[in-house]
Protein backbone atom coordinates (compact mmCIF):
# COMPACT_ATOMS: atom_id res chain seq x y z
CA UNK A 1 0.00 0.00 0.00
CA UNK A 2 2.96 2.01 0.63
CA UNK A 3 4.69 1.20 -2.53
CA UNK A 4 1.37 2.70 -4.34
CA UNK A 5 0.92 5.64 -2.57
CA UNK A 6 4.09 7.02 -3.18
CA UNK A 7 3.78 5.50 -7.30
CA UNK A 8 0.39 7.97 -7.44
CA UNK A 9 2.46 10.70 -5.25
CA UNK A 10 5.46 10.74 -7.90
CA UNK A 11 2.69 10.55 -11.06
CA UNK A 12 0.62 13.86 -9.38
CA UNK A 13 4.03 15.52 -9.25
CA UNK A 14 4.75 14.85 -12.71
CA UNK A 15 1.09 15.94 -13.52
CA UNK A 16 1.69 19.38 -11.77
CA UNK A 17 4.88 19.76 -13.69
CA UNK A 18 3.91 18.97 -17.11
CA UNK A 19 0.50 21.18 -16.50
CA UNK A 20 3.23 23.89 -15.91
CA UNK A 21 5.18 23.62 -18.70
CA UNK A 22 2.10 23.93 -20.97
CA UNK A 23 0.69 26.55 -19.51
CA UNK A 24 3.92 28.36 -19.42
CA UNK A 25 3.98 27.34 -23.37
CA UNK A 26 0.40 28.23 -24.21
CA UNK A 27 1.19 31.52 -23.27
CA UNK A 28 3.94 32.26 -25.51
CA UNK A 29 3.10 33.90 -28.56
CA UNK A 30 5.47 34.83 -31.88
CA UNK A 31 3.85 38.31 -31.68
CA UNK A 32 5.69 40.55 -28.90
CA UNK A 33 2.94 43.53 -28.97
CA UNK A 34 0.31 41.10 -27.94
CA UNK A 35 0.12 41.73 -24.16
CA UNK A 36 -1.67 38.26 -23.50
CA UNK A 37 -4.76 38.29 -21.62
CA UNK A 38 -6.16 41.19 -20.81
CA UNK A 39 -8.60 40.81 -17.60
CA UNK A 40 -9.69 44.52 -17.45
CA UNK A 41 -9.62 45.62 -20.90
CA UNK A 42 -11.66 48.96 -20.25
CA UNK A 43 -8.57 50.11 -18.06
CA UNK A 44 -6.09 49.90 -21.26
CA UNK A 45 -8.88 50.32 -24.44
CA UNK A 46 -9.96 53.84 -24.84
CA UNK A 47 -14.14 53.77 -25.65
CA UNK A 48 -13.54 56.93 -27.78
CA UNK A 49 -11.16 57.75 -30.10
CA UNK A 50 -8.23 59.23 -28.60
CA UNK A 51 -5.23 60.93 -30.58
CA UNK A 52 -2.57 58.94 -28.92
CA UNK A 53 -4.01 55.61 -28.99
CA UNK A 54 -4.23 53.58 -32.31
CA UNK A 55 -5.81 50.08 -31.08
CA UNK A 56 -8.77 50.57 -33.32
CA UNK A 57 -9.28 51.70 -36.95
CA UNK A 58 -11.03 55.33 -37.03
CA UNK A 59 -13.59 54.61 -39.57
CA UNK A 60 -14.21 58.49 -39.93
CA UNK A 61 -10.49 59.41 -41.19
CA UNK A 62 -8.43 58.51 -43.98
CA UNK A 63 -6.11 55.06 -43.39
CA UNK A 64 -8.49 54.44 -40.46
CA UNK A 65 -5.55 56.57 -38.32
CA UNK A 66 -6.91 58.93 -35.09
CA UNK A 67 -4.18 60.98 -34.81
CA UNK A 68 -4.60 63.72 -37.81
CA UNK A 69 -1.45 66.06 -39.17
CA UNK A 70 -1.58 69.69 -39.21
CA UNK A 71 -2.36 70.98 -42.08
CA UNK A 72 1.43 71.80 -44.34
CA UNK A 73 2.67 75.33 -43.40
CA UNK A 74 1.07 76.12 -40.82
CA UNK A 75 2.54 76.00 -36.54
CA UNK A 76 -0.45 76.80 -33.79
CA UNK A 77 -0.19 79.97 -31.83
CA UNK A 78 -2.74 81.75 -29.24
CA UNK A 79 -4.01 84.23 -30.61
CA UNK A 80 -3.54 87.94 -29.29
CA UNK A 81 -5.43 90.14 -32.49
CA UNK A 82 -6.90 92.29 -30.82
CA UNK A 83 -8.43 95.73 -31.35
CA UNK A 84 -8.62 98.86 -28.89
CA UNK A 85 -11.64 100.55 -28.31
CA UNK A 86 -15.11 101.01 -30.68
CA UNK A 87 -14.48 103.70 -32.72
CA UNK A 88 -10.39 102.61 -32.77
CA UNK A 89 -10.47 100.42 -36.27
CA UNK A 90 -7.13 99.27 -36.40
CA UNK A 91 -6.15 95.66 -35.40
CA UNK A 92 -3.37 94.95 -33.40
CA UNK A 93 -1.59 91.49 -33.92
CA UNK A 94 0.34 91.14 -30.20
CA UNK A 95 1.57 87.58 -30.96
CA UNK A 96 3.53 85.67 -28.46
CA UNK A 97 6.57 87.31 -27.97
CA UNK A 98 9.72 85.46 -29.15
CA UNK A 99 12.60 88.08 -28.41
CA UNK A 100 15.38 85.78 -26.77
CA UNK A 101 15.61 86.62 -22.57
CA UNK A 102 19.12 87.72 -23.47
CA UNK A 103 18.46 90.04 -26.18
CA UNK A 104 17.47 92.66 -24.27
CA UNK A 105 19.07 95.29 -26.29
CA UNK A 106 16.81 93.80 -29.25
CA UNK A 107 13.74 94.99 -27.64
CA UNK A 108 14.96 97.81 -26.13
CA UNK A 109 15.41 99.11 -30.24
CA UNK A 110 12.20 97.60 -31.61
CA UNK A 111 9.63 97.14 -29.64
CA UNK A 112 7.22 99.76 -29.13
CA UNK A 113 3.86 99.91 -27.09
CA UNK A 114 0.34 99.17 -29.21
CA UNK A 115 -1.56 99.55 -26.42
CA UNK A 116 -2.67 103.37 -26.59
CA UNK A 117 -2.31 105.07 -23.73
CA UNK A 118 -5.79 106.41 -22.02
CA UNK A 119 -7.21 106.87 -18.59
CA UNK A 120 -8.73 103.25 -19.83
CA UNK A 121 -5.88 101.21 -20.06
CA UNK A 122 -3.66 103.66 -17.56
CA UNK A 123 -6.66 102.21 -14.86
CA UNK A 124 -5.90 98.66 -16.01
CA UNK A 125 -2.45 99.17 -16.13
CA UNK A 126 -2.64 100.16 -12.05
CA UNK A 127 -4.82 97.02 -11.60
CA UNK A 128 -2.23 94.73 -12.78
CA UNK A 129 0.55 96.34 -11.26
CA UNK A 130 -0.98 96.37 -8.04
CA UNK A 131 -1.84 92.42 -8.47
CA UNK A 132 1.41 91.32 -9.98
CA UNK A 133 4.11 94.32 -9.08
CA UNK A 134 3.52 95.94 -6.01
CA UNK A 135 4.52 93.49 -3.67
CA UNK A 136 8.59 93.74 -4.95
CA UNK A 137 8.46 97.54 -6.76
CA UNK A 138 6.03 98.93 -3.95
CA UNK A 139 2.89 100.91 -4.17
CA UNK A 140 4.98 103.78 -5.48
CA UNK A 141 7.45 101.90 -7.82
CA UNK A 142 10.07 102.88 -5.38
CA UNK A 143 11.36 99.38 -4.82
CA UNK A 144 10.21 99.31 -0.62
CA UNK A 145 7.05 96.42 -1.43
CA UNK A 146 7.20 94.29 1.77
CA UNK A 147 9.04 91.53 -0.64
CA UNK A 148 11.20 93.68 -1.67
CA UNK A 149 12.54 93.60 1.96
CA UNK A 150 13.86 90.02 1.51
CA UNK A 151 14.77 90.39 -1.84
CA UNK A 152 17.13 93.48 -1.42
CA UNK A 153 17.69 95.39 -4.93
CA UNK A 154 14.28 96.19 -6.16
CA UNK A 155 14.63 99.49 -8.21
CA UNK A 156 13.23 102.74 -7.59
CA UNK A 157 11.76 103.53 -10.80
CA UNK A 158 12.31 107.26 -10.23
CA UNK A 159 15.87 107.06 -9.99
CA UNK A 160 17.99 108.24 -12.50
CA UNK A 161 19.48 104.52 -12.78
CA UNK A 162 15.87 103.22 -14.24
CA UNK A 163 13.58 106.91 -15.19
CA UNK A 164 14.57 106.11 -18.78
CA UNK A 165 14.09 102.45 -19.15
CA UNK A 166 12.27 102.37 -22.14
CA UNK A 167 9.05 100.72 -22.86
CA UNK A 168 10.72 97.78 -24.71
CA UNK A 169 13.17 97.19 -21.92
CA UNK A 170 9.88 96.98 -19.44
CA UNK A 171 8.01 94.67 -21.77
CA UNK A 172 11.17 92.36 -22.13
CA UNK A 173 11.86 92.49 -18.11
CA UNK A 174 8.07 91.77 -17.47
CA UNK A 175 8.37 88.53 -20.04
CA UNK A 176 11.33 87.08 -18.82
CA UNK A 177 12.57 88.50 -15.51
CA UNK A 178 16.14 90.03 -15.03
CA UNK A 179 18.75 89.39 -11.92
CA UNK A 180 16.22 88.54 -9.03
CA UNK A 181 13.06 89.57 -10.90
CA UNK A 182 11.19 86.37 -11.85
CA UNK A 183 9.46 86.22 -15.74
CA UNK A 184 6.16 86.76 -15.85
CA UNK A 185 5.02 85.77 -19.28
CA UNK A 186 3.67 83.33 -18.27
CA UNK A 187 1.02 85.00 -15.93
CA UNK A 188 0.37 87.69 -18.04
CA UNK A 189 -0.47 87.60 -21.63
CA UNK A 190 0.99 90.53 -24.21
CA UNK A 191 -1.78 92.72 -24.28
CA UNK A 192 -2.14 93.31 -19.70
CA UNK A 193 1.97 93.57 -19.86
CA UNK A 194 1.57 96.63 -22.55
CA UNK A 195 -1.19 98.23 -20.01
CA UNK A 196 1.53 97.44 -17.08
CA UNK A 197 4.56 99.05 -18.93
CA UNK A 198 1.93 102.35 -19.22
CA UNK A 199 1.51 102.53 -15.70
CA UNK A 200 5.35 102.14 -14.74
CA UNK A 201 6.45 104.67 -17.12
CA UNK A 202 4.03 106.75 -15.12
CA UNK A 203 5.79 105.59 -12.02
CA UNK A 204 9.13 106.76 -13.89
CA UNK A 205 7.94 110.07 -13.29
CA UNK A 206 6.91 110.16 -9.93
CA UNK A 207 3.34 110.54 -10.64
């Protein structure tokens, strides 16, 4: 009885085994992108059609592909036309501005301010100072804004160091910061830094 025990005991291990091995081989495949079983296909298979995932053909675009080229010439920008004021007919293209950060002396030559300068745009000039300025250049523009007092070296715009920064030298110093000054472009789009160079060439006057 012994003897037979241990015959069945050696036969189940060599059952176990060989169930193993073709398991193990039933689950190789010749194709490497097939990932095998999937038990929660919904967590890998988009429903939609999404522009990064091809496991479906899209029966609405050419080839059956998702993901659609831009049409030949042509690179996506926001866009910052723009026109001032009702009876003001002229449109203003800002763009996004693309002067290098050092290449200051580029903008200090050739940029100029579209934004005209009214008590309109002066007001919203103050507005954004005061939200994005004051607490470095000070209420005042004289470089005393309570972060200024950790910062150290926050101009006074009234000094004859920076009274004739021009308004391209602002603009570029808004977009991309200088020494401790941090860039801003990307909190404030072209048009608001325009309205905030107004209201600091104002400051450059004491006003």
């Amino acid at each position: 009885m012994e003897f037979k025990a241990m015959k069945f005991k050696s036969l189940y291990k060599y059952l176990l085994v060989a169930a193993v091995l073709l398991t193990a081989a039933a689950g190789c495949k010749k194709d490497p992108n097939n990932p095998g079983k999937e038990y929660a296909p919904n967590m890998y298979l988009p429903v939609g059609y999404e522009p990064y995932k091809q496991e479906k053909a899209n029966p609405i675009n050419p080839q059956g592909l998702t993901m659609r080229l831009p049409v030949a010439g042509t690179v996506a920008r926001r866009n910052y036309t723009t026109s001032f004021g009702q009876s003001d007919s002229a449109v203003v293209d800002l763009m996004v501005y693309n002067i290098p950060a050092d290449s200051i002396e580029i903008a200090e030559k050739v940029l100029k301010n579209p934004v005209p300068l009214n008590e309109k745009t002066m007001a919203e000039g103050k507005v954004l100072y005061d939200r994005y300025c004051q607490h470095c250049h000070g209420a005042s523009g004289a470089g005393d804004g309570k972060v200024a007092a950790m910062y150290k070296g926050v101009p006074n715009y009234a000094s004859d160091a920076y009274k004739n920064m021009n308004e391209g030298h602002i603009f570029h110093v808004i977009t991309h910061g200088r020494a401790r000054m941090w860039p801003h472009g990307s909190q404030i789009n072209p048009e608001e830094r325009w309205k905030i160079v107004h209201y600091v060439q104002k400051l450059q006057k004491g006003a």
